[in-house]
Protein backbone atom coordinates (compact mmCIF):
# COMPACT_ATOMS: atom_id res chain seq x y z
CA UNK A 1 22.64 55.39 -39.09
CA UNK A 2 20.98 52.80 -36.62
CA UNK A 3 19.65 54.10 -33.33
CA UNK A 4 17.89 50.97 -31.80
CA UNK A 5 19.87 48.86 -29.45
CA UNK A 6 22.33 46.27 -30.38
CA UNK A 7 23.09 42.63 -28.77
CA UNK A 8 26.26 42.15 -26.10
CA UNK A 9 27.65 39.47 -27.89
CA UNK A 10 30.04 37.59 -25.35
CA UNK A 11 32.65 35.21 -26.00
CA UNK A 12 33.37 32.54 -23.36
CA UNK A 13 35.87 29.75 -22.33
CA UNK A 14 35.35 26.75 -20.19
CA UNK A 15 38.63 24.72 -19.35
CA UNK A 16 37.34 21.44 -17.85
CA UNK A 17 38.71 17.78 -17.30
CA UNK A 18 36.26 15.31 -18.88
CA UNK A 19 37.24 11.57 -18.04
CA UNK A 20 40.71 12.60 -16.48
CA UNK A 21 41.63 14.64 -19.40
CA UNK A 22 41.92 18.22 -19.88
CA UNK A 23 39.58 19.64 -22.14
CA UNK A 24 38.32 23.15 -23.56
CA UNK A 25 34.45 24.99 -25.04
CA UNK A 26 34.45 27.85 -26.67
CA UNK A 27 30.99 29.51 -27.86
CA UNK A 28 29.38 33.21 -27.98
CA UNK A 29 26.00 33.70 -25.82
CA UNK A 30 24.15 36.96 -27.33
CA UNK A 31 22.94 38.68 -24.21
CA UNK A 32 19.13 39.39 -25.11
CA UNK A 33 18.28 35.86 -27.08
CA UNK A 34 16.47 34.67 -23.69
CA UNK A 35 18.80 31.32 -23.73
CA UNK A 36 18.86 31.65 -20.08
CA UNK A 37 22.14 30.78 -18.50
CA UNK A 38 25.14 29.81 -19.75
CA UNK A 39 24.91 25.87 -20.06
CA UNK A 40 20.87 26.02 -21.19
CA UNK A 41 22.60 28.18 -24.15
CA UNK A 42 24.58 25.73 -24.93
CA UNK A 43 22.03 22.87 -24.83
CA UNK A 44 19.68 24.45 -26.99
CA UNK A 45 22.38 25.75 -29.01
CA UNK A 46 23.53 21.89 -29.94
CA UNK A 47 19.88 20.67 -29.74
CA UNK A 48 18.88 23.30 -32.67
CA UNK A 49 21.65 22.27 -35.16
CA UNK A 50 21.36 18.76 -34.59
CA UNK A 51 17.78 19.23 -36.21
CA UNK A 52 18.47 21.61 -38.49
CA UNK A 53 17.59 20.08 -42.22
CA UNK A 54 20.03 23.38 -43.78
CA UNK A 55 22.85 23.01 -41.51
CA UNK A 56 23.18 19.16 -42.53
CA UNK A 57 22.39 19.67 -45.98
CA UNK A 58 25.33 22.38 -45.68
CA UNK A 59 27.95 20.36 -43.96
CA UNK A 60 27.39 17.65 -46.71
CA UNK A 61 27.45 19.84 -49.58
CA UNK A 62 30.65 21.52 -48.40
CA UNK A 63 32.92 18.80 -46.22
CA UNK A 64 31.26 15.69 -47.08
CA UNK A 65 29.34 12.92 -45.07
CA UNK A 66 32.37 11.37 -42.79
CA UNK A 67 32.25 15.50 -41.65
CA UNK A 68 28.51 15.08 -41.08
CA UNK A 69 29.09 11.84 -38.93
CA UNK A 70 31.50 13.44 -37.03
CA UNK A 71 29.44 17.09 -36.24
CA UNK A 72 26.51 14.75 -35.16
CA UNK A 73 28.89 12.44 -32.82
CA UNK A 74 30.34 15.75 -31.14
CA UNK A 75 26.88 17.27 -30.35
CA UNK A 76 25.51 14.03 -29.18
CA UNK A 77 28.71 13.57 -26.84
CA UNK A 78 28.10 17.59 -25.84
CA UNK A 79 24.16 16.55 -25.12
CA UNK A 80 24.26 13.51 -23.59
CA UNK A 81 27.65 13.82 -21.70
CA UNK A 82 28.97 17.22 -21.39
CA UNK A 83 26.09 19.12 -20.56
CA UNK A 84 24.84 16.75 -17.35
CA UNK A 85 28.76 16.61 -16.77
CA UNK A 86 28.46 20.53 -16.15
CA UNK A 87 24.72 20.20 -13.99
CA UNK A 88 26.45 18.28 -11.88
CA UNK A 89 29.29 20.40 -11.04
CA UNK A 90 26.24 23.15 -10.68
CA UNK A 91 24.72 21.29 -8.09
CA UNK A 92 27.99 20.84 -6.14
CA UNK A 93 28.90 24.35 -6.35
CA UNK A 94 25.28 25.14 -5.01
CA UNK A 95 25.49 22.70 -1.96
CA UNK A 96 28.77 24.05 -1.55
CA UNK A 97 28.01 27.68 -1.24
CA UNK A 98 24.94 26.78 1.08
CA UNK A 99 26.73 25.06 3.14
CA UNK A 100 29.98 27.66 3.19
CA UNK A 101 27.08 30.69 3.73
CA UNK A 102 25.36 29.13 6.99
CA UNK A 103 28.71 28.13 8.36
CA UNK A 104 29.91 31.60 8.40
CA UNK A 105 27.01 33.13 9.78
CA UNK A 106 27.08 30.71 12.41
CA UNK A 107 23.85 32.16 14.41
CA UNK A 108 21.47 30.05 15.56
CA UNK A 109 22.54 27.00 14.21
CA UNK A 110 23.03 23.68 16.11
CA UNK A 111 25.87 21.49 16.99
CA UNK A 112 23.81 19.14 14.32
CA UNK A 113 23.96 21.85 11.98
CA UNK A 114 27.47 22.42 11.79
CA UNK A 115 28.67 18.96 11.58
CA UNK A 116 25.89 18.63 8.83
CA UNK A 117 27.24 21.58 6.56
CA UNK A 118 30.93 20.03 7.83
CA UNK A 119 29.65 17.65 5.96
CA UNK A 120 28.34 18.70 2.75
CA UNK A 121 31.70 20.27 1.97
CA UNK A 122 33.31 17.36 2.43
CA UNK A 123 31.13 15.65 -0.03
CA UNK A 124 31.84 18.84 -2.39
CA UNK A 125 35.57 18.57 -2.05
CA UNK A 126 35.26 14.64 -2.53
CA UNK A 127 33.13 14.35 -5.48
CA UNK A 128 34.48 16.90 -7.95
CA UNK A 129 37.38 14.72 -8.20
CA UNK A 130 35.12 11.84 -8.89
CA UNK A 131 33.14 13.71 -11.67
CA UNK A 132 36.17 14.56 -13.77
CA UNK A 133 37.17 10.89 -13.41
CA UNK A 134 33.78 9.99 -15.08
CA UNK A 135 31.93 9.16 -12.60
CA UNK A 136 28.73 10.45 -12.17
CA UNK A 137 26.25 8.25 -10.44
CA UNK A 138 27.74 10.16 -7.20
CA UNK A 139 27.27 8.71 -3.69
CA UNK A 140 23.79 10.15 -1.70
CA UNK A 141 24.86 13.38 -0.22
CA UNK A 142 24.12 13.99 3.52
CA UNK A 143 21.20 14.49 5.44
CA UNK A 144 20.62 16.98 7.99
CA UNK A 145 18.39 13.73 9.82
CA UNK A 146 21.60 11.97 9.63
CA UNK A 147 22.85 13.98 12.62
CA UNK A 148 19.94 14.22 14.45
CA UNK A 149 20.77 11.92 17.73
CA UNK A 150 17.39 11.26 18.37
CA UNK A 151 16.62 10.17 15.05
CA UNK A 152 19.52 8.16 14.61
CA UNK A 153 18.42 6.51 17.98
CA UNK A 154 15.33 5.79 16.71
CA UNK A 155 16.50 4.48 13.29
CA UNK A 156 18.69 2.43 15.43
CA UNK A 157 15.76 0.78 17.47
CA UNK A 158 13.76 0.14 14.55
CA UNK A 159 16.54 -1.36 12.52
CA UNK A 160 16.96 -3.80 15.59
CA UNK A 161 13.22 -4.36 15.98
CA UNK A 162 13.28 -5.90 12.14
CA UNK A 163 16.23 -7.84 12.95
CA UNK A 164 14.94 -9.69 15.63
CA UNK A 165 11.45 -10.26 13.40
CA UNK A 166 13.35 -11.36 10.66
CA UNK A 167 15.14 -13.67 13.19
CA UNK A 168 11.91 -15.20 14.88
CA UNK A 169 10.87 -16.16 11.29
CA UNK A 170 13.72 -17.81 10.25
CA UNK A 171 14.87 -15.43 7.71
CA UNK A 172 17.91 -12.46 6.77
CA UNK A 173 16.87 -8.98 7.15
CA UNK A 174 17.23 -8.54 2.71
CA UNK A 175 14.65 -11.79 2.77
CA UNK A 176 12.16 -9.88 5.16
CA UNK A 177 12.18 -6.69 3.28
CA UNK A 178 11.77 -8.30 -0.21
CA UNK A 179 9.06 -10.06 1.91
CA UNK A 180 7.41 -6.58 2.44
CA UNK A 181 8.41 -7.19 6.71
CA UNK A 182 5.76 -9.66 7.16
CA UNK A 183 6.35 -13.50 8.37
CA UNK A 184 5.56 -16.13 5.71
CA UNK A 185 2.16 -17.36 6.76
CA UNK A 186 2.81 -21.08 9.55
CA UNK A 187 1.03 -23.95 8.56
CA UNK A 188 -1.25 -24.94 11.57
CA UNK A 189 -4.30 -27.07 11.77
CA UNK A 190 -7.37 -26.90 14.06
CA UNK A 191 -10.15 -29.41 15.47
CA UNK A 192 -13.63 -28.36 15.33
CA UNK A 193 -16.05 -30.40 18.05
CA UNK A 194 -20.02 -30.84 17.85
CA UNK A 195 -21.78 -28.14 19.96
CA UNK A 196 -23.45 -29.88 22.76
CA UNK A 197 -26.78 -29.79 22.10
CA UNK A 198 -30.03 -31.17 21.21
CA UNK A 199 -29.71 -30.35 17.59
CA UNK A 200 -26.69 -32.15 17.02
CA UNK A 201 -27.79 -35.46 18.81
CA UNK A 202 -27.98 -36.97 15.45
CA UNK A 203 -24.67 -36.19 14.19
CA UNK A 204 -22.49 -37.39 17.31
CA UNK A 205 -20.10 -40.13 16.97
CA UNK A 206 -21.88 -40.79 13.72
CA UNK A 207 -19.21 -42.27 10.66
CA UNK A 208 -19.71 -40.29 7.69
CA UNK A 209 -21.61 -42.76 5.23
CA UNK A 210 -24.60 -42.89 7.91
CA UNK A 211 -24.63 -39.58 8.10
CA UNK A 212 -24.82 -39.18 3.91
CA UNK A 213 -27.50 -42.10 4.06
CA UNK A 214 -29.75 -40.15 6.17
CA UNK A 215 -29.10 -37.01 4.33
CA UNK A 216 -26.79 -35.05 6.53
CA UNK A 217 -24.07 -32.75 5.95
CA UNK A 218 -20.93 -32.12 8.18
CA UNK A 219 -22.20 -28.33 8.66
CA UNK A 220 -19.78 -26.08 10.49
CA UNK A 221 -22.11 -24.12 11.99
CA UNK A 222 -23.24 -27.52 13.93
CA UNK A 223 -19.47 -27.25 15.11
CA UNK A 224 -17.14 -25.07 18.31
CA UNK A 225 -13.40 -24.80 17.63
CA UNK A 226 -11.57 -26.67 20.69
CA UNK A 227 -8.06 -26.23 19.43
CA UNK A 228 -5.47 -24.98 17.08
CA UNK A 229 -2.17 -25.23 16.94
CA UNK A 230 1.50 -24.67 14.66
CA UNK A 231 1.41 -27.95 12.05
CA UNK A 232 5.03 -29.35 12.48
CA UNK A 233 6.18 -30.15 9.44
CA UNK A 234 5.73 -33.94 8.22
CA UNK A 235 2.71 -34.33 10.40
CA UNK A 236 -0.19 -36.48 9.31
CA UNK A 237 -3.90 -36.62 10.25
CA UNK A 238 -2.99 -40.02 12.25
CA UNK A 239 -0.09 -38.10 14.35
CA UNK A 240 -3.00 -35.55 14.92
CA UNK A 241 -5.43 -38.53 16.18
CA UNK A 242 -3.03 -39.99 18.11
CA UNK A 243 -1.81 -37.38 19.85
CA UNK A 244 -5.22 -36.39 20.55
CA UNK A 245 -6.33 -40.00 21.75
CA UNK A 246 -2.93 -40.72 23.86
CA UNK A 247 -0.89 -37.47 24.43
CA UNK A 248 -3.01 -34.92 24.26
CA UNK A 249 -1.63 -31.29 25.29
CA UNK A 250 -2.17 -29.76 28.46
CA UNK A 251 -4.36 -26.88 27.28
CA UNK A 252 -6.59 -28.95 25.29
CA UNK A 253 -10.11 -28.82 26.41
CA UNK A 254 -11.67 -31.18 23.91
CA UNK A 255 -12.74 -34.67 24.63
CA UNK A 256 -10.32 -37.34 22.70
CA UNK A 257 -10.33 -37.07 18.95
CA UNK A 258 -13.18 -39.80 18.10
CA UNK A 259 -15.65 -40.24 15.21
CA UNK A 260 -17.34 -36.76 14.06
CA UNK A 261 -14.38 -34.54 14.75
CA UNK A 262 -13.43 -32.60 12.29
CA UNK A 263 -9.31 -31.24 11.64
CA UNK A 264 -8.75 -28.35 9.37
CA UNK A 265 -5.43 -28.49 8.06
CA UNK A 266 -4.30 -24.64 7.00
CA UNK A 267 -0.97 -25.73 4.85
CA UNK A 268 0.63 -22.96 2.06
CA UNK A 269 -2.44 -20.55 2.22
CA UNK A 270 -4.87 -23.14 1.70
CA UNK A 271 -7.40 -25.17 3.57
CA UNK A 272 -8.88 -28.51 4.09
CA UNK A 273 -11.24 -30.13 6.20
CA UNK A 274 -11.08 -34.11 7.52
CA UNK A 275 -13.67 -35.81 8.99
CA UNK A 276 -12.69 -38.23 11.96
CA UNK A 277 -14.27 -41.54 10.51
CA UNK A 278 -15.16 -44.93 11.53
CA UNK A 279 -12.00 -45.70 9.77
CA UNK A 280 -9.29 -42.68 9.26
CA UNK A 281 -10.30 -39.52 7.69
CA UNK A 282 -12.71 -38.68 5.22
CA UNK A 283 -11.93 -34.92 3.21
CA UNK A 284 -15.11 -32.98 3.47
CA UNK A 285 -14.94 -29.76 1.84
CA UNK A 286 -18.64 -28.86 2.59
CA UNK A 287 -17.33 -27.91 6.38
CA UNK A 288 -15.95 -24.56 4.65
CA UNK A 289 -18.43 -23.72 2.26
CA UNK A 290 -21.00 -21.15 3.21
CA UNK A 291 -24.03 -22.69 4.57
CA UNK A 292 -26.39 -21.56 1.63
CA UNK A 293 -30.09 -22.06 4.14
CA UNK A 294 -28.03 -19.40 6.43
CA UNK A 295 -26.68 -16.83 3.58
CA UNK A 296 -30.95 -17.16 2.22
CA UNK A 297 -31.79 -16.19 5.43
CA UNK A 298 -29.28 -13.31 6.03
CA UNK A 299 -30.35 -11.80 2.70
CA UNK A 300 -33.95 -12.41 3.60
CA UNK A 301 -33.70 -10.18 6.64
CA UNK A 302 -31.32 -7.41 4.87
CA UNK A 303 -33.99 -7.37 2.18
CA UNK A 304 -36.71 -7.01 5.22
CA UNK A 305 -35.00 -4.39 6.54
CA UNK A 306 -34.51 -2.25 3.67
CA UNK A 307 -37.84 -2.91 2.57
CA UNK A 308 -39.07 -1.68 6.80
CA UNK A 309 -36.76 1.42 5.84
CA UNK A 310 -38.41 2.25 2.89
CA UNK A 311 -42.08 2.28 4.69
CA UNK A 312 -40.59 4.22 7.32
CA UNK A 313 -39.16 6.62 5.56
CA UNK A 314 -42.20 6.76 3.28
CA UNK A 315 -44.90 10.40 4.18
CA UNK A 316 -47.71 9.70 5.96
CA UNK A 317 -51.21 10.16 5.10
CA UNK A 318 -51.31 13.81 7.27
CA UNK A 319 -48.08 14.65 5.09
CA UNK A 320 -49.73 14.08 1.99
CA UNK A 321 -53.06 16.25 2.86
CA UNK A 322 -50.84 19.20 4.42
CA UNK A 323 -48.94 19.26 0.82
CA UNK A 324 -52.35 19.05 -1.18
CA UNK A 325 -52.90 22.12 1.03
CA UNK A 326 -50.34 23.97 0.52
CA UNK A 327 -50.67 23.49 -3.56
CA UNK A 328 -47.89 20.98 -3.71
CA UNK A 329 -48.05 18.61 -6.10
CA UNK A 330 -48.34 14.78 -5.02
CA UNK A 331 -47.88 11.25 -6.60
CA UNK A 332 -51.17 9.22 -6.68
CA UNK A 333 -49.75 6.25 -6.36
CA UNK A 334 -47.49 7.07 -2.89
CA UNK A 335 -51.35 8.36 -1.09
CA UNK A 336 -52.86 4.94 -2.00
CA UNK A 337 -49.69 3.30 -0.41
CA UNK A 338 -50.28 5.80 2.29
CA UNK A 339 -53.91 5.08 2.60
CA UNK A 340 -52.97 1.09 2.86
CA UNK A 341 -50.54 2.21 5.43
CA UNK A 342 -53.16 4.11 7.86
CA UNK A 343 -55.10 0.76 7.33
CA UNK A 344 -52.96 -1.52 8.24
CA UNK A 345 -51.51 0.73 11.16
CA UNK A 346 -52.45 -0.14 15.09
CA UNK A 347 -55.14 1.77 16.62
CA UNK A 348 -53.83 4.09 19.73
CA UNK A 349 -55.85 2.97 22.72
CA UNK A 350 -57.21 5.74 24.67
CA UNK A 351 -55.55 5.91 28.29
CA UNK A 352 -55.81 7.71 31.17
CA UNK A 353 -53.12 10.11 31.32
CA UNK A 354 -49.93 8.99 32.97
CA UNK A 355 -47.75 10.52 35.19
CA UNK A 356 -44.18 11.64 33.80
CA UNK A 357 -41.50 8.90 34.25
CA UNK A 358 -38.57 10.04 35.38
CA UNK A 359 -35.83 9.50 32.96
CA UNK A 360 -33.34 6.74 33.55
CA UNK A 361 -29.96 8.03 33.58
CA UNK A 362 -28.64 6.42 30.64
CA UNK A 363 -31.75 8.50 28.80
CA UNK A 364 -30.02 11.41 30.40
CA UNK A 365 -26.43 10.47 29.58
């Protein structure tokens, strides 16, 4: 007869309540199939048939297709309902145990500790109920942090410290969260003053049409910020000048607002500049571009500087000869720039020899 091993073939039971009513599985697990435990056997048990091209063509055949309907409705309600139903109750059972285990040891564990696991099996006992009712998006377990003192303290502070932000900028915690905790950007404006010097002689107290007639631009670099300040809402550029002119505040430094003045406004993100005219305000939105004589010159000297790297870094003329010396191979073209290099170099004057300096002591630091 047959000698090699056979399969344990088990039959089980699970009496549940699904929903608030009583319910029953049966099902076999062979012992030796590798399903793995008890609920993955059933998942791939339901997941294989509800693919499988014979077992549909079979259930037609033999009962029909209102039979077919209803084996694919009970596997997808075993998938999609009864199988997460059971995780669930896994996971409980798991906290559960953890929690039970470490309670009954009850060595080295903190006062934290203990009201923590307290906890947890509280949340066991509460949520099974819960889960047979249905309900499975269950409430967020505990947290060991949760009865840390000194972590609730701080959570405390900070929770207090966003309160009082969201207070100073006029707005409900939710609306400074959903703001990512930062303060919607004031509106302000700012005055901007001629430098006193010779330079600007020409532009001072000049209106705006002279200055275009003799080919002058209102150039911020020409300019000092004197002031800036919170833009109250409904303010004009004549409230500015005549608060400037009459009322001006006490930590204004300025001299009164007069003709070549210029007031950023910074309203909603954006700004504008105003020239102080003969006659109200002219917009000027050359004040905030880049000056483009200043960004030719910047890029003149970075490209200077690279280019003063480069020859730096470049061998010398000894360099080259102690390579050709040693058999090393060497560009032509980089011992004629070499050559032109030694040309062009400063003769060292001969000297006397000096005495040692003594090294200052931030050489020595």
């Amino acid at each position: 007869g047959y000698t090699g091993g056979w399969y344990d073939k088990t039959a089980f039971r699970i009496d549940f309540t699904l929903n608030g009513q009583p319910d029953n599985y049966e099902g076999r697990q062979d012992f030796g199939d590798g399903d793995g435990s008890l609920i993955q056997h059933i998942q791939n048990y339901h997941e294989y048939y509800a693919k499988d091209e014979n077992w549909k063509n079979f259930v037609l055949h033999n009962k029909g297709p209102e039979a077919w309907e209803q084996d694919k409705a009970e596997r997808q309600m075993v998938l999609t309902e009864f199988i997460p139903y059971l995780k669930q109750h896994c996971n409980l059972s798991a906290m559960e145990q953890t929690a039970t285990t470490a309670l009954q040891e009850g060595q080295n564990i903190s006062p934290e500790q203990t009201a923590y696991y307290n906890a947890v099996v509280t949340y066991v006992q509460d949520c099974r109920p819960m889960l047979n009712q249905g309900q499975y998006n269950l409430p967020e377990p505990p947290k060991l942090a949760d009865f840390d003192q000194s972590l609730q303290d701080y959570k405390a502070q900070v929770q207090a410290e966003i309160a009082q932000e969201a207070a100073a900028a006029g707005m409900t915690v939710e609306e400074y969260a959903a703001a990512g905790f930062e303060a919607p950007q004031q509106d302000s404006f700012s005055i901007y003053q001629l430098r006193n010097e010779d330079s600007t002689r020409d532009y001072r107290f000049e209106p705006y049409d002279r200055l275009q007639a003799a080919g002058l631009t209102v150039d911020k670099a020409n300019y000092t910020e004197v002031y800036a300040a919170p833009l109250t809402a409904g303010t004009t550029l004549e409230d500015i000048y005549r608060t400037f002119n009459v009322d001006y505040p006490a930590d204004f430094k300025g001299h009164s607002l007069s003709v070549s003045d210029v007031v950023v406004l910074h309203q909603n993100g954006q700004d504008t500049a105003h020239y102080c005219d003969s006659v109200g305000f002219q917009q000027v939105p050359e004040f905030l571009r880049e000056n483009p004589l200043r960004t030719a010159e910047l890029s003149t000297e970075q490209n200077e500087n690279m280019i003063d790297g480069v020859l730096n870094n470049a061998p010398s003329l000894g360099e080259f000869e102690a390579k050709a010396k040693a058999g090393e191979q060497i560009s032509l073209t980089d011992l004629a720039a070499a050559v032109k290099a030694e040309e062009k170099a400063p003769k060292a004057k001969k000297s006397h020899t000096a005495k040692p300096k003594k090294p200052s002591i931030r050489a020595q630091l």
